[in-house]
Each structure stands twice: as C-alpha cells, then as structure tokens.
Protein backbone atom coordinates (compact mmCIF):
# COMPACT_ATOMS: atom_id res chain seq x y z
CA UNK A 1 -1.41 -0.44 -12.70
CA UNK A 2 -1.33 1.22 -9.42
CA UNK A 3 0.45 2.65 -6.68
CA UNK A 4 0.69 4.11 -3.18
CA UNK A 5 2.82 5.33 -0.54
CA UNK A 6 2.37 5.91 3.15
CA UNK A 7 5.34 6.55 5.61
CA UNK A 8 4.50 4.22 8.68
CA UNK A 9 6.35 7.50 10.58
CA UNK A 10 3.95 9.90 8.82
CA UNK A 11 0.90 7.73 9.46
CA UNK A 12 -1.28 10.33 11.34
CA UNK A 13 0.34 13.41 10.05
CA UNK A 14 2.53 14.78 6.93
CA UNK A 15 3.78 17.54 8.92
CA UNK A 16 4.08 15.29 12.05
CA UNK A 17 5.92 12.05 12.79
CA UNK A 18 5.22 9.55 15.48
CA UNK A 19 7.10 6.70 16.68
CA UNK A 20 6.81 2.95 15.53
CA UNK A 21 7.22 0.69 18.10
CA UNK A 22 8.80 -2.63 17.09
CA UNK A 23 6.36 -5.84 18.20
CA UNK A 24 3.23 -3.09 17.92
CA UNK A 25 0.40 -3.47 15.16
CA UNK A 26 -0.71 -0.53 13.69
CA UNK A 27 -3.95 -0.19 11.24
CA UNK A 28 -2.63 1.60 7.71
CA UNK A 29 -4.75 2.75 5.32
CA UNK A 30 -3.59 5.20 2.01
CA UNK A 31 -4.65 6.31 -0.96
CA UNK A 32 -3.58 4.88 -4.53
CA UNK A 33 -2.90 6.56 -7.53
CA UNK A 34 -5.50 4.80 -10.12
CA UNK A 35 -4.96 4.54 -13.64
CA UNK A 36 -7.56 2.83 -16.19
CA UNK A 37 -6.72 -0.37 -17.16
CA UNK A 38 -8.74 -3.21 -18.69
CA UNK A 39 -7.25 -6.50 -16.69
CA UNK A 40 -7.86 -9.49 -19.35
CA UNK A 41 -9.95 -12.53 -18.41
CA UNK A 42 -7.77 -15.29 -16.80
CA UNK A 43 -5.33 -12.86 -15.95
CA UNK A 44 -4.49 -12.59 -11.84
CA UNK A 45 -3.58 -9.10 -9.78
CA UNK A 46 -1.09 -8.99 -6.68
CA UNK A 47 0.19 -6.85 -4.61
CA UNK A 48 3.63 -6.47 -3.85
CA UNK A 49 4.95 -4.47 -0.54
CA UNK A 50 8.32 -3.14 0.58
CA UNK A 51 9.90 -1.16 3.24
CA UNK A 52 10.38 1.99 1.90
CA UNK A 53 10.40 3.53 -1.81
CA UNK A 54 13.66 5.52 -2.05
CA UNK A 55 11.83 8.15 -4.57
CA UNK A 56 8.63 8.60 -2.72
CA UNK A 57 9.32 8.20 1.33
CA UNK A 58 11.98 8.53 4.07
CA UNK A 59 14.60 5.42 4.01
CA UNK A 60 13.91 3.26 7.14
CA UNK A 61 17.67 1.49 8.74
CA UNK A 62 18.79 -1.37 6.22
CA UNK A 63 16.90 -4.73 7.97
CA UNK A 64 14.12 -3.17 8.60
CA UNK A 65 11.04 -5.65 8.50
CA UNK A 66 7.11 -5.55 8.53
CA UNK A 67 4.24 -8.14 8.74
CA UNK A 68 1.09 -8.47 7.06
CA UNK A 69 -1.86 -9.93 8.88
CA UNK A 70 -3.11 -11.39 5.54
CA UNK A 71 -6.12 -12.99 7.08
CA UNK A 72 -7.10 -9.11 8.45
CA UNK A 73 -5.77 -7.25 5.34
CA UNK A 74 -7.77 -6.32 2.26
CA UNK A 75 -7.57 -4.44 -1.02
CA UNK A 76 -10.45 -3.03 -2.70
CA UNK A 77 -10.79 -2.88 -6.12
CA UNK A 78 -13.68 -0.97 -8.00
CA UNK A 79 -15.07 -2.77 -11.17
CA UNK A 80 -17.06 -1.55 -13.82
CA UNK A 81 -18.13 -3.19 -16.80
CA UNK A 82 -16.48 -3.05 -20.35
CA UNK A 83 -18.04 -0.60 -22.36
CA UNK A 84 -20.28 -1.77 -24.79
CA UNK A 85 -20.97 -4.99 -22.59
C-alpha cells in the first residue's frame, strides 16, 4: 500500500553521509509514498523492514543487522471515513 526509504548513512543529509556506529541508537524518521486504499474491515496492516532495498538505496555489507525498539517505535496512519458513510 505503501512505501519508504531512508539510507541510515544519508540520515541527516542526501548530499552528505555520516557514520553509523554499531551498538549506537539512532532516531529515523522518513517520508512514505501514500497511495489510496480502502483496507477492509477485519483485515490487519504490518510493516515489514529490511536492510537495504537494492533499487532504491546504497547496499550495506551482507550480515548487516538492525533493531527495532518496538515498545519506542510507531507508525502513523491517517484515516478518513468512507465516502458516503
């Protein structure tokens, strides 16, 4: 339905990259690219993750690994009612 990219080297800048440190926790935020979509009633979203997107960002060494703070992350979803509701 959706999706977004962010190089974890690219975090602060496009033009600029900055080090990760391995063991460090770093606060990411990025934009996603929203399509309309009606999800049905009963029906469940997730949201999947990975390490790098070999058509949108820079490949990151083969074992690379990252961590989600689940209990600290969030994803915010705007709602709207159906038309004609």
């Amino acid at each position: 339905m959706t999706r977004g990219w962010l190089d974890v080297r690219n975090r602060d800048s496009a033009a600029r990259p900055s080090p990760v440190v391995e063991g460090r926790e770093y606060r990411l935020r990025w934009a996603m690219q929203p399509q309309d979509y009606v999800v049905e009633k009963g029906h469940r979203l997730g949201v999947v993750l990975i390490s790098t997107d070999h058509d949108h960002t820079l490949r990151h060494p083969p074992g690379t690994r990252m961590t989600v703070r689940t209990g600290l992350s969030s994803v915010t979803l705007p709602v709207a009612p159906l038309a004609g509701s």
